[in-house]
Structures are given as structure tokens and as C-alpha cells.
Protein backbone atom coordinates (compact mmCIF):
# COMPACT_ATOMS: atom_id res chain seq x y z
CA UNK A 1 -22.92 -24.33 31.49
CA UNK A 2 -20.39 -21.38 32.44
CA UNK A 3 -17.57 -23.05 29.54
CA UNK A 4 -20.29 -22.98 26.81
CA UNK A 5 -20.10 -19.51 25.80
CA UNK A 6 -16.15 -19.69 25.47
CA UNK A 7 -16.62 -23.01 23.72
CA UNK A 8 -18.99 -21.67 21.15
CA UNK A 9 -16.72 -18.84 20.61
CA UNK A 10 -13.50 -20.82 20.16
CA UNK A 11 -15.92 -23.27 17.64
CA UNK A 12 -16.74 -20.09 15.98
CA UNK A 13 -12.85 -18.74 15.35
CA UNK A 14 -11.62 -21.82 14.26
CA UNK A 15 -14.24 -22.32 11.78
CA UNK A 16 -12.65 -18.31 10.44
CA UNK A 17 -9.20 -19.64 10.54
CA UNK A 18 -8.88 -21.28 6.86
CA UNK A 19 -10.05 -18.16 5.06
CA UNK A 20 -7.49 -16.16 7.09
CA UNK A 21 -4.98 -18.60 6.05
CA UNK A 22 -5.73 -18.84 2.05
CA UNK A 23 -4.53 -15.44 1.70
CA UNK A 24 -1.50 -14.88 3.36
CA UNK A 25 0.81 -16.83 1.05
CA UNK A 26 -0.48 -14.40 -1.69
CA UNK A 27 1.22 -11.97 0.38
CA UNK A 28 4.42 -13.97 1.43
CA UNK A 29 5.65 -14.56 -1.86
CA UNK A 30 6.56 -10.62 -2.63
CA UNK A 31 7.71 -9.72 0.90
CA UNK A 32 10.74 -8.03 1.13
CA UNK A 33 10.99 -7.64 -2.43
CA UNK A 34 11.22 -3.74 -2.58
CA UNK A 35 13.83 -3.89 0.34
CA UNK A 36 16.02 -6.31 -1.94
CA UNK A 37 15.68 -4.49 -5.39
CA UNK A 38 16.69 -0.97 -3.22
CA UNK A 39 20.12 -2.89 -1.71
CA UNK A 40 20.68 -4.01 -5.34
CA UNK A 41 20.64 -0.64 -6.98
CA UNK A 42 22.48 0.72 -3.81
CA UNK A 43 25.03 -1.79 -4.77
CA UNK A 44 25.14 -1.38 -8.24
CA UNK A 45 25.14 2.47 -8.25
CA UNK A 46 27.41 3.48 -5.39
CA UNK A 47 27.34 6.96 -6.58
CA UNK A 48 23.83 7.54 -7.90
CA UNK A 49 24.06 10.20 -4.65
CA UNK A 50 26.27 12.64 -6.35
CA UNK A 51 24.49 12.40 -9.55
CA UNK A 52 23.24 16.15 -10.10
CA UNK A 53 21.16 15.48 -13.21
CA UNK A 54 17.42 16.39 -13.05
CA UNK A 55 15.16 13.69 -13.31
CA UNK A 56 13.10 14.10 -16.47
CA UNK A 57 9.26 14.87 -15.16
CA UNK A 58 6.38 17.96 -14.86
CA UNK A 59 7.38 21.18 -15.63
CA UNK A 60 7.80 24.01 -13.21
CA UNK A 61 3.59 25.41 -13.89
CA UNK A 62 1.85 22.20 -13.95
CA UNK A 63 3.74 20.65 -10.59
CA UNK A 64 2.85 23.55 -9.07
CA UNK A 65 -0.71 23.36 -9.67
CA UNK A 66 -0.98 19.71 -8.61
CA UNK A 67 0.94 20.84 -5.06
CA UNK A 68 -1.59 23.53 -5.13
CA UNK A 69 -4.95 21.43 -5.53
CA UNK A 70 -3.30 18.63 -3.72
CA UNK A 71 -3.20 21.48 -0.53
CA UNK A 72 -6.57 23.18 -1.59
CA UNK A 73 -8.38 19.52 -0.77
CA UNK A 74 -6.33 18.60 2.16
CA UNK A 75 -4.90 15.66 1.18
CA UNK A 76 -7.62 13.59 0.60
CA UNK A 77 -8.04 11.89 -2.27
CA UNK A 78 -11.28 11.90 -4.58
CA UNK A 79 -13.63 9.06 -3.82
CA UNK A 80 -14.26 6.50 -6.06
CA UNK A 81 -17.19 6.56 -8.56
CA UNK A 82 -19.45 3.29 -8.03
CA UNK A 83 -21.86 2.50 -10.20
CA UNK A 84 -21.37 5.05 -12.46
CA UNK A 85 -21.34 8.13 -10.26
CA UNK A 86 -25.15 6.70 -8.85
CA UNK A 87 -25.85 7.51 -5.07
């Protein structure tokens, strides 16, 4: 009677375990991608370093309005809408 309770709960897990499994190969097949493709370019541009040309982007006034709401709110991020703003 004492090993029924860890029985039942073992039963329980490994009746979880194939919907843990089904997803991870989703996730396996792009791992370490990002590393690779950042050696790659750090191989193929050597000297991207020293290269002092400005990256085309926001303008002086409008990044510093997002850095300024982005402090104003703390950080956080708005939530999302669900079912069309409804609560």
C-alpha cells in the first residue's frame, strides 16, 4: 500500500512523456544556427571591426523618443490585445 502513491505518480509521468518528446525535435533542428551564421560572417569579414560607417537607421529625434518612452514605462512591454481589446 505505501508503493502505490509513487506508482501512480510514475504511471502518471510516463503517460506526459510523449507530448514532451513531439516537440523537441522542432527545436533541435535550428540549434546552434545563430552561433554558426555569427563564426561565418566573423570569418568572412575579418575587419567588419574597423569599419567606421554608420549603419543606416532612426534619426537622431525619433530614437530618442523611443529610448525615452521605452524608460518612461520601465521596460515593460505593452500587453497583448485579446479578443479585440475585450476584458
Amino acid at each position: 500500500m505505501r508503493y502505490l502513491l509513487p506508482l501512480l505518480a510514475a504511471g502518471m509521468l510516463s503517460a506526459c512523456a510523449p507530448h514532451l518528446v513531439q516537440t523537441t525535435p522542432q527545436w533541435d533542428a535550428r540549434f546552434g544556427v545563430d552561433t554558426r551564421m555569427a563564426l561565418t560572417q566573423q570569418i568572412m569579414y575579418p575587419d567588419a571591426a574597423r569599419n567606421t560607417d554608420p549603419v543606416a537607421g532612426m534619426d537622431g529625434r525619433s530614437a530618442r523618443s523611443a529610448y525615452e518612452r521605452y524608460q518612461k514605462t520601465g521596460g515593460e512591454q505593452a500587453a497583448p490585445l485579446l479578443n479585440n481589446g475585450a476584458k
